[in-house]
C-alpha atoms as a PDB file:
ATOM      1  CA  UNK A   1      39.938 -25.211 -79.521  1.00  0.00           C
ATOM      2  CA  UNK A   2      38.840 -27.460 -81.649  1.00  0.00           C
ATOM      3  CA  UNK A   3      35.482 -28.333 -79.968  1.00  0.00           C
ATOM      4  CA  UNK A   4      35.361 -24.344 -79.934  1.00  0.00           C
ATOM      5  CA  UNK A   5      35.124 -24.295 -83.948  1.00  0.00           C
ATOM      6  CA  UNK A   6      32.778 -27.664 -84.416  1.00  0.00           C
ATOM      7  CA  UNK A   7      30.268 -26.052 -82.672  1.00  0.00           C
ATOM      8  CA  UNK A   8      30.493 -22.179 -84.327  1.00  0.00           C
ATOM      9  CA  UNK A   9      30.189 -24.522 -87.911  1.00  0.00           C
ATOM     10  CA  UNK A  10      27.512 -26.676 -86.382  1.00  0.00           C
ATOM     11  CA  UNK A  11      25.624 -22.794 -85.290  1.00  0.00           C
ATOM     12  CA  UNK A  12      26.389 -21.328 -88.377  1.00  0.00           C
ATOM     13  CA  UNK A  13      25.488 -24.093 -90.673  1.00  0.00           C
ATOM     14  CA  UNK A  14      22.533 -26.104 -89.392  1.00  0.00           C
ATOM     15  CA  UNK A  15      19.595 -23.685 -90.637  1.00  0.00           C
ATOM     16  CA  UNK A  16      19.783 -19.196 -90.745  1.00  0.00           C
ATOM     17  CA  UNK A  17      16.918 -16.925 -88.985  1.00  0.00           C
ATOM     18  CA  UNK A  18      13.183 -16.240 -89.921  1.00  0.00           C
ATOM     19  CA  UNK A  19      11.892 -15.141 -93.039  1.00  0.00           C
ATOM     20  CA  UNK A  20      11.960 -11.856 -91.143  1.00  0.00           C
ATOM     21  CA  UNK A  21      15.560 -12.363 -90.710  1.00  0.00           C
ATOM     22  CA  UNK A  22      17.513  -9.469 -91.054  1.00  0.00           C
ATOM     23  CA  UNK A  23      15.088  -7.253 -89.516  1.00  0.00           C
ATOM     24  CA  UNK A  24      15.208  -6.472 -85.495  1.00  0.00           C
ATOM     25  CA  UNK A  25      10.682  -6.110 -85.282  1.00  0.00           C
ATOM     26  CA  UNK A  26       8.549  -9.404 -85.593  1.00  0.00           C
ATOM     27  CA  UNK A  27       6.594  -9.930 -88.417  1.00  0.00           C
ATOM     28  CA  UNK A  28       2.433 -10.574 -88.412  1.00  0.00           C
ATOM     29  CA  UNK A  29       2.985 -14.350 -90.071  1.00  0.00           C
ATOM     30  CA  UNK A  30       3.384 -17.731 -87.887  1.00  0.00           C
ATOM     31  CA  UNK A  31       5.071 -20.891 -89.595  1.00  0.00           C
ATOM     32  CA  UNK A  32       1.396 -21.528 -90.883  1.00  0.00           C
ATOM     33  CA  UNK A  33       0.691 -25.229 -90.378  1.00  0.00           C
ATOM     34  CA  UNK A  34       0.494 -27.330 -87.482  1.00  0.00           C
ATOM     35  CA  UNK A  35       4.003 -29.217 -86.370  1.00  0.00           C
ATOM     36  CA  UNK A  36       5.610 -27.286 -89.470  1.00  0.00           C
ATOM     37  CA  UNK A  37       9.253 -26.477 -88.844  1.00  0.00           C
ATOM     38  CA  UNK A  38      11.574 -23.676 -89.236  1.00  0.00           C
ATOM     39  CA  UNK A  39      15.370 -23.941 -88.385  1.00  0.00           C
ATOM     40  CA  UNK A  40      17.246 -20.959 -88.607  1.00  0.00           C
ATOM     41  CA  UNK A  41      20.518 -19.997 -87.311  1.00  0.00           C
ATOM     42  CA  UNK A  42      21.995 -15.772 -87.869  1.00  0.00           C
ATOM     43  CA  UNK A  43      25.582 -14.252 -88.213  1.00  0.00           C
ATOM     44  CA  UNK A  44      25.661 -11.165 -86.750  1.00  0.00           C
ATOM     45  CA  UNK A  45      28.673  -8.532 -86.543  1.00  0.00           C
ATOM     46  CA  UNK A  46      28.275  -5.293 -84.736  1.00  0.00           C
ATOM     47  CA  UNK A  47      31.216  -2.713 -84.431  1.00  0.00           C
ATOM     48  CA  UNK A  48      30.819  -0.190 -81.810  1.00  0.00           C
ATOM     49  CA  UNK A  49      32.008   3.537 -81.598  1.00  0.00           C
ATOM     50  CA  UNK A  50      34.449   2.976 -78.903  1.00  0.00           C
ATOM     51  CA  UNK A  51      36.241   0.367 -81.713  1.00  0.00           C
ATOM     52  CA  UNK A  52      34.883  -2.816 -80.032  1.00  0.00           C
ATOM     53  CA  UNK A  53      32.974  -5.398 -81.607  1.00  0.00           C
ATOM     54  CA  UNK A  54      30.876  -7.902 -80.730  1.00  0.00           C
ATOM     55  CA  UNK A  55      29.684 -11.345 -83.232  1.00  0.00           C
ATOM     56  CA  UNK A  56      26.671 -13.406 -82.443  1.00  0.00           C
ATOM     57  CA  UNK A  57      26.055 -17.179 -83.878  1.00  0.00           C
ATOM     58  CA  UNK A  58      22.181 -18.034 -83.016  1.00  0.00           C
ATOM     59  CA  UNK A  59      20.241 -20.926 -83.656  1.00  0.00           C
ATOM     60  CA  UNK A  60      16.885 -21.072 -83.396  1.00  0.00           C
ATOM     61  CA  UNK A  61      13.867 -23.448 -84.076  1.00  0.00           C
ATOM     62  CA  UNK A  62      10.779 -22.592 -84.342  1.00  0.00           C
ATOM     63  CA  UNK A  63       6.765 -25.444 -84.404  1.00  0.00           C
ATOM     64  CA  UNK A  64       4.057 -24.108 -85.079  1.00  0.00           C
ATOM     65  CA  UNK A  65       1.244 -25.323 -83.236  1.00  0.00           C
ATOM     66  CA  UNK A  66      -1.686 -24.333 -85.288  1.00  0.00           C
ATOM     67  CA  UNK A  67      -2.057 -21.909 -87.526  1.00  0.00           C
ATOM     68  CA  UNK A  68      -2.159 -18.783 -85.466  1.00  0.00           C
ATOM     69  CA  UNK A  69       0.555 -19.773 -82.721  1.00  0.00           C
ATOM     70  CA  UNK A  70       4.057 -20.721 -82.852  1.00  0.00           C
ATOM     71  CA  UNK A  71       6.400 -21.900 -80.333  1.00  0.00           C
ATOM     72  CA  UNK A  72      10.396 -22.106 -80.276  1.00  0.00           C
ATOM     73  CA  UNK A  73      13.751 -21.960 -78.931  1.00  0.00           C
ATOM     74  CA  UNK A  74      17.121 -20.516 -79.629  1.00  0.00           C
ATOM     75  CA  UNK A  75      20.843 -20.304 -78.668  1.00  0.00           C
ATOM     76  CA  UNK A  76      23.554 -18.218 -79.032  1.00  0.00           C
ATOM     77  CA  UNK A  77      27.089 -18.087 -79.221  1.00  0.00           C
ATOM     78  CA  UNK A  78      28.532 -14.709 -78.677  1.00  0.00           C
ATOM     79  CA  UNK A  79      32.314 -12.869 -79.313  1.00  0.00           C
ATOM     80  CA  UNK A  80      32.864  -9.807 -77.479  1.00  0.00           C
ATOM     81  CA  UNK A  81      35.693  -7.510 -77.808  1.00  0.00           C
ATOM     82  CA  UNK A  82      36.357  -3.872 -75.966  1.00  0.00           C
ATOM     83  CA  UNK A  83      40.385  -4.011 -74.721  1.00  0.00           C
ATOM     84  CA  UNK A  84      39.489  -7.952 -73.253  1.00  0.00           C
ATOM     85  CA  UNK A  85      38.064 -10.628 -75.579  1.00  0.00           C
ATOM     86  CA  UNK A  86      34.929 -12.418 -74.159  1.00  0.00           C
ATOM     87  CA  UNK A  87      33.169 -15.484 -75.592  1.00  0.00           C
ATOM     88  CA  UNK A  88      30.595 -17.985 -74.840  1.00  0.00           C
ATOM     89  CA  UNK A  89      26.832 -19.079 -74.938  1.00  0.00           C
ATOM     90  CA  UNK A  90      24.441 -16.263 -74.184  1.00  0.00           C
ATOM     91  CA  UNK A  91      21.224 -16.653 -72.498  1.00  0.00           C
ATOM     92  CA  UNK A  92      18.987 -19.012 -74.230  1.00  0.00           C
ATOM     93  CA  UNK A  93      15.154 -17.978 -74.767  1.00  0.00           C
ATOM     94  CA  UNK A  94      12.036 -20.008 -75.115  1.00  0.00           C
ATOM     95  CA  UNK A  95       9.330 -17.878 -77.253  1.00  0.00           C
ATOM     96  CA  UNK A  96       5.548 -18.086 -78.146  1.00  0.00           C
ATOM     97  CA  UNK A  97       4.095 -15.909 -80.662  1.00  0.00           C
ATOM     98  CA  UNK A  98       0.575 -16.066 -81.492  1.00  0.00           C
ATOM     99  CA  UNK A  99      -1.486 -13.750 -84.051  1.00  0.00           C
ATOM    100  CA  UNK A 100      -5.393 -13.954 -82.971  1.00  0.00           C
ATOM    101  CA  UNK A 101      -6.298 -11.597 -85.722  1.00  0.00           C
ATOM    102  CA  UNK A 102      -5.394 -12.207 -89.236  1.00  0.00           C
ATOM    103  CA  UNK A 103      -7.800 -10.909 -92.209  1.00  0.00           C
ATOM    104  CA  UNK A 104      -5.017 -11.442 -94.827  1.00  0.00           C
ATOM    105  CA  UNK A 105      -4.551  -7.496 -94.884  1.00  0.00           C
ATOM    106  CA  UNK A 106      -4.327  -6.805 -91.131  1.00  0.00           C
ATOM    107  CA  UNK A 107      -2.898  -8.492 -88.691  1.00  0.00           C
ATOM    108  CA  UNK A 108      -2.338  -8.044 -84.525  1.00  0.00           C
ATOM    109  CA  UNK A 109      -0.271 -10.334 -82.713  1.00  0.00           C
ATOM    110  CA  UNK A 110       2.455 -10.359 -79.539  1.00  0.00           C
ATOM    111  CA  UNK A 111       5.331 -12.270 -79.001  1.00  0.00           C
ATOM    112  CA  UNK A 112       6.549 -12.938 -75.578  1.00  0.00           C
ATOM    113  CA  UNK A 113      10.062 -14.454 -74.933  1.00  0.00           C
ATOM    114  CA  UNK A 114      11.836 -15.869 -71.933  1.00  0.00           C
ATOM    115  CA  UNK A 115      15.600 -15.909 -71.567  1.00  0.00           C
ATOM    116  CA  UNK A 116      16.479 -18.210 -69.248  1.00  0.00           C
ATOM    117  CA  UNK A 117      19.801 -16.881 -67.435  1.00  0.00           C
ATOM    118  CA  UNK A 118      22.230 -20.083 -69.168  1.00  0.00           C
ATOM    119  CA  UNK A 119      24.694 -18.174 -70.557  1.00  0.00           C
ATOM    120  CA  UNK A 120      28.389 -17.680 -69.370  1.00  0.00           C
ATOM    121  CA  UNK A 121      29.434 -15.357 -66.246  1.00  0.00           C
ATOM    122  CA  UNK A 122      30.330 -12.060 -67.806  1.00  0.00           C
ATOM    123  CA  UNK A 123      27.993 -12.244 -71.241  1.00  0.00           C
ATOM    124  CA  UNK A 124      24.485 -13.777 -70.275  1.00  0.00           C
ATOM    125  CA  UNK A 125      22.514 -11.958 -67.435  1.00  0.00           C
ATOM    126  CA  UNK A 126      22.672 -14.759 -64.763  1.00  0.00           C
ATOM    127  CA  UNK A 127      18.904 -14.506 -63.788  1.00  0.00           C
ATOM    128  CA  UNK A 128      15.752 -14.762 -65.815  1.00  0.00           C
ATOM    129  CA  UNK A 129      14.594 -12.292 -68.132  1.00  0.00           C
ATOM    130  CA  UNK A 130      11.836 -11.575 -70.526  1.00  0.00           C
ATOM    131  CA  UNK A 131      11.457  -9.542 -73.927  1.00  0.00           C
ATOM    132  CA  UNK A 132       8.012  -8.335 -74.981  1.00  0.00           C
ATOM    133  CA  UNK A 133       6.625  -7.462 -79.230  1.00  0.00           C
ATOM    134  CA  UNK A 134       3.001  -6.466 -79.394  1.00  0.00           C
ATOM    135  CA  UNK A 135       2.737  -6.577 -83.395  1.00  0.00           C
ATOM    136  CA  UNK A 136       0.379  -4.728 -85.699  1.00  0.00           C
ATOM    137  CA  UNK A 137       0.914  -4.936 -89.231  1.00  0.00           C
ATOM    138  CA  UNK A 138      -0.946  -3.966 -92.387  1.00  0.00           C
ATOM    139  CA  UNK A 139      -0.693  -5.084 -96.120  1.00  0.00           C
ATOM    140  CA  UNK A 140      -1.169  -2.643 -98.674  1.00  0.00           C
ATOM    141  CA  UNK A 141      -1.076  -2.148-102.130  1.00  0.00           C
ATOM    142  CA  UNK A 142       1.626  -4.970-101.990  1.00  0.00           C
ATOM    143  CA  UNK A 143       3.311  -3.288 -99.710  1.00  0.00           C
ATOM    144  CA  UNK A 144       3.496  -4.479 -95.875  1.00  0.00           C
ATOM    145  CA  UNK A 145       4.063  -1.826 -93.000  1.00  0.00           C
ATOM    146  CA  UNK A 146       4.638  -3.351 -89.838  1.00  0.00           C
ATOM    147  CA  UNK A 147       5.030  -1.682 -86.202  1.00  0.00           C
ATOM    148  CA  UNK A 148       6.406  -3.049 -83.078  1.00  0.00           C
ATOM    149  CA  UNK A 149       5.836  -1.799 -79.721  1.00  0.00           C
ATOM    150  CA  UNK A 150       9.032  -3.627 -77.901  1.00  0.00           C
ATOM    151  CA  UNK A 151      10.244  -4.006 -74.179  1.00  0.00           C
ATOM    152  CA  UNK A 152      13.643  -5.770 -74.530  1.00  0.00           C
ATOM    153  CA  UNK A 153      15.387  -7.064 -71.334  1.00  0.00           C
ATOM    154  CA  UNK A 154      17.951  -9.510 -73.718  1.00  0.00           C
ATOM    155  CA  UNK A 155      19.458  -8.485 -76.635  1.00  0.00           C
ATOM    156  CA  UNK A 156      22.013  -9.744 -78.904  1.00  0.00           C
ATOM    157  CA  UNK A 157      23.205  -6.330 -79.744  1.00  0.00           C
ATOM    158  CA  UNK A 158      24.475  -5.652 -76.522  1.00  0.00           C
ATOM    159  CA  UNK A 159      23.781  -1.428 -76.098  1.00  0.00           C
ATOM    160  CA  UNK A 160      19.386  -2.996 -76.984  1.00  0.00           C
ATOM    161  CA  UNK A 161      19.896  -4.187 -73.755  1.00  0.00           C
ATOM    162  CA  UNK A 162      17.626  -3.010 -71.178  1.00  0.00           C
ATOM    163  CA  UNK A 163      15.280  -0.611 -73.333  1.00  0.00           C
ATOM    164  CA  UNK A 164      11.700  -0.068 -75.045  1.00  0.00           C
ATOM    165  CA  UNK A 165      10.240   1.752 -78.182  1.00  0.00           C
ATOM    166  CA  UNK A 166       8.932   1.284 -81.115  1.00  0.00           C
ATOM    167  CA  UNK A 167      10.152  -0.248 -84.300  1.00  0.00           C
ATOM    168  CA  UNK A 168       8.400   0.708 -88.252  1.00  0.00           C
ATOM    169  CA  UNK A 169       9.442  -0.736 -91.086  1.00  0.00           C
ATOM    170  CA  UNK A 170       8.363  -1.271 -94.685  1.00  0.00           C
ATOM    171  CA  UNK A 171       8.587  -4.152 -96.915  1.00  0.00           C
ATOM    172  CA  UNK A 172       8.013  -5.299-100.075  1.00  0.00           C
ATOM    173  CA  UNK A 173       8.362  -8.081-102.781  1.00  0.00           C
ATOM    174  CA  UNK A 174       9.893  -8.685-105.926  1.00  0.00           C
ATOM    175  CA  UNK A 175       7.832 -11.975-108.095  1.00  0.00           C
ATOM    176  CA  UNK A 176       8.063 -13.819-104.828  1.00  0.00           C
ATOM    177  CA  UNK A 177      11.228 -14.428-104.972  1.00  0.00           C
ATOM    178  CA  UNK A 178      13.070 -11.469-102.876  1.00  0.00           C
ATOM    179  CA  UNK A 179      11.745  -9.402 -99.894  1.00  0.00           C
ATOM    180  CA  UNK A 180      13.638  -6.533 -99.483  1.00  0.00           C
ATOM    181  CA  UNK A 181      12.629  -3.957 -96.945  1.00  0.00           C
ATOM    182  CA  UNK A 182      14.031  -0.630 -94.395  1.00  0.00           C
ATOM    183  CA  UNK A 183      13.390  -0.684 -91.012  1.00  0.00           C
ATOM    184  CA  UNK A 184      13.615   2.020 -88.299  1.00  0.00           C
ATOM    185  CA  UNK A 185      14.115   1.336 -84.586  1.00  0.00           C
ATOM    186  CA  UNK A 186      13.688   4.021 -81.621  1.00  0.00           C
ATOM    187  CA  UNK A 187      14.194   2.931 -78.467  1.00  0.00           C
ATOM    188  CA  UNK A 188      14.962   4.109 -75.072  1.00  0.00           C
ATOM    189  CA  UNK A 189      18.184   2.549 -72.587  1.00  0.00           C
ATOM    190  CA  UNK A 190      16.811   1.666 -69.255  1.00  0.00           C
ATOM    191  CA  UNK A 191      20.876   2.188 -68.545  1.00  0.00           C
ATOM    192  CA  UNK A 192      20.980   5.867 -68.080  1.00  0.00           C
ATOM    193  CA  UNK A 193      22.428   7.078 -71.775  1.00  0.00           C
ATOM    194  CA  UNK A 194      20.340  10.190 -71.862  1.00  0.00           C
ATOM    195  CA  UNK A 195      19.669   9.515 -75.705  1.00  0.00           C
ATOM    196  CA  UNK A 196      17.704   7.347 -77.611  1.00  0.00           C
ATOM    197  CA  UNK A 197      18.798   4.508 -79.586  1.00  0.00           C
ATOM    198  CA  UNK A 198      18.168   5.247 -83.343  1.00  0.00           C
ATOM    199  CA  UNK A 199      19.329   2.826 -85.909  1.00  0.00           C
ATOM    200  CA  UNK A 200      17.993   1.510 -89.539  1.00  0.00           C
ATOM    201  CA  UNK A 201      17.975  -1.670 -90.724  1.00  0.00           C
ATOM    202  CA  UNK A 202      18.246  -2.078 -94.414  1.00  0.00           C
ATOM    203  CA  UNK A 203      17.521  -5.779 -95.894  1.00  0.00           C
ATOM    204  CA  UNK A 204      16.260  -8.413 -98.076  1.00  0.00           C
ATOM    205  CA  UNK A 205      15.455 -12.265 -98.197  1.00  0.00           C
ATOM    206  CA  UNK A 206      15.913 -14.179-101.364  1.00  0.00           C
ATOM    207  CA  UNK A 207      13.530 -17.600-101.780  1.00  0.00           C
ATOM    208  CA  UNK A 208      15.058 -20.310-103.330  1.00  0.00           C
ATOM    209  CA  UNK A 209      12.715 -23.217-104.517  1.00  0.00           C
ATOM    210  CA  UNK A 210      13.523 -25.425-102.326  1.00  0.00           C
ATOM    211  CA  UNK A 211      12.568 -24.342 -98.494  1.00  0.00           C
ATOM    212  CA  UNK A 212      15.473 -22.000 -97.989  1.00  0.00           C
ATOM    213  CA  UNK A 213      15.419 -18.738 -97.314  1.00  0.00           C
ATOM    214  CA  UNK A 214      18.839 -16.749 -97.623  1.00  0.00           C
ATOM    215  CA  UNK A 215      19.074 -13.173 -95.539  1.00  0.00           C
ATOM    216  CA  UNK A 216      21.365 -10.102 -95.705  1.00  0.00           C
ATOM    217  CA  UNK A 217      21.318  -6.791 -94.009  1.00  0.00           C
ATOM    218  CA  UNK A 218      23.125  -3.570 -92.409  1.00  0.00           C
ATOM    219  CA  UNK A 219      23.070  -2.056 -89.365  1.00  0.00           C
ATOM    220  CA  UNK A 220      23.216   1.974 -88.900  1.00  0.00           C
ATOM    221  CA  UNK A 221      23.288   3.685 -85.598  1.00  0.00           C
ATOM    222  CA  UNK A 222      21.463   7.509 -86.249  1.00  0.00           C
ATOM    223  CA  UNK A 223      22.693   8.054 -83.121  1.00  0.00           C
ATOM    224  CA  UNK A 224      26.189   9.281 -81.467  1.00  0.00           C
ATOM    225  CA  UNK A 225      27.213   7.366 -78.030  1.00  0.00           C
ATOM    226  CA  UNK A 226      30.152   5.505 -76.885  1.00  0.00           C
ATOM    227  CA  UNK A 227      28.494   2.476 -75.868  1.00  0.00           C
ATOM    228  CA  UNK A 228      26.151   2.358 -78.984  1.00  0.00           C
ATOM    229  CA  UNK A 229      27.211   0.157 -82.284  1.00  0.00           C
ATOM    230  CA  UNK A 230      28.177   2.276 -85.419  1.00  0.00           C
ATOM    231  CA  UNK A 231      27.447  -0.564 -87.833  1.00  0.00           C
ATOM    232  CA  UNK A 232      26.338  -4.058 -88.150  1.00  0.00           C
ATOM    233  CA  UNK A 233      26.376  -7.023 -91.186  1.00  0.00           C
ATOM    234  CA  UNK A 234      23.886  -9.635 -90.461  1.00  0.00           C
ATOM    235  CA  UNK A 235      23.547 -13.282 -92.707  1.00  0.00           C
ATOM    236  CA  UNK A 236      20.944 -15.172 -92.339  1.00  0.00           C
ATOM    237  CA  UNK A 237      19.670 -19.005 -93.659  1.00  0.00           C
ATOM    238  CA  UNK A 238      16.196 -20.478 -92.826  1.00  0.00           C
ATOM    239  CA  UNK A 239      14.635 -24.142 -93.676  1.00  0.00           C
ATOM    240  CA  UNK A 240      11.559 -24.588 -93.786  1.00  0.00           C
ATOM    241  CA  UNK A 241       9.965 -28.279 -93.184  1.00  0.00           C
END
């Protein structure tokens, strides 16, 4: 039990998600610099319509190997509850994202992820998987609108599972110091739920002076099913080297 609880603090504590942390879309921006460094790690809480729940603890580091292309890894720790409690570590996934075209006001990119069937019987999938993001994004008048065009096989909300769409959102900054933005996800379950998956993401990022980046955001479902989440609180911490 104890082990159990050095290793949540160790998850939770040792860095907190990208700058693009709390938002479920990638953004158009690499770490920027050769062998630069981000370590993140996210809190996430989801509670579901059928009065389950379900935490996540994910830690994730991310080199960039030029300018254009980063590389990484993460790992999660998940809590699952719906009549029987489940816990354990989730699939990990080894990612490359890579933006060939960058003009400073337009941007394309992908990111392509592999999860690699580690996690525990009974909460990772037990085989390999892959996620897809083809990324376009567009700065504007100071204001950034990014689309996704997603194929999601892994998921750390678990209903995400197993679906594509498309994810907009809209961001903007406040004297460099906070990002705040809204995002809006529609997807599609590969699962049979003859509905789509509609949820907003509303969020910001504060900048500290010092290579942190500290995130918050919530989680709305649009959309009524019993296996979808009704709400979600997400924390996030990033530090940047």
């Amino acid at each position: 039990m104890r082990l159990k609880f050095i290793i949540l603090f160790f998850i939770l504590w040792t860095g907190l998600s990208s700058s693009f942390y709390p938002f479920s879309g990638e953004d158009g921006t690499t770490v920027g610099k050769r062998w630069g460094v981000n370590l993140e790690a996210n809190f996430t809480y989801f509670r579901y319509y059928s009065g389950g729940y379900h935490q996540d603890y994910i830690l994730q580091t991310t080199v960039g190997l030029s300018d254009q292309t980063d590389v990484g890894i993460l790992v999660p720790y998940s809590i699952f509850y719906d009549r029987q409690r489940y816990e354990g570590f989730d699939d990990s996934g080894v990612f490359i994202k890579h933006i060939p075209l960058n003009s400073g006001r337009f941007r394309i990119g992908y990111k392509a992820q592999v999860n690699l069937g580690t996690g525990k019987e009974g909460i990772g999938y037990g085989e390999t998987t892959w996620n897809i993001n083809l990324i376009v994004e567009l700065n504007l008048h100071k204001v950034v609108y990014n689309l996704n065009l997603v194929y999601i096989k892994l998921d750390h909300v678990e209903e995400l599972k197993d679906s594509y769409g498309a994810i907009f959102g809209v961001f903007m900054d406040y004297k460099d110091k906070l990002s705040y933005g809204l995002e809006l996800s529609v997807l599609r379950p590969e699962n049979g739920a003859n509905v789509l998956n509609t949820h907003v993401i509303a969020g910001c990022v504060y900048h500290t002076d010092h290579g942190v980046d500290l995130s918050f955001g919530v989680h709305k479902t649009l959309t009524y099913h019993p296996s979808f989440v009704d709400y979600g609180l997400l924390a996030g911490m990033l530090v940047a080297f």
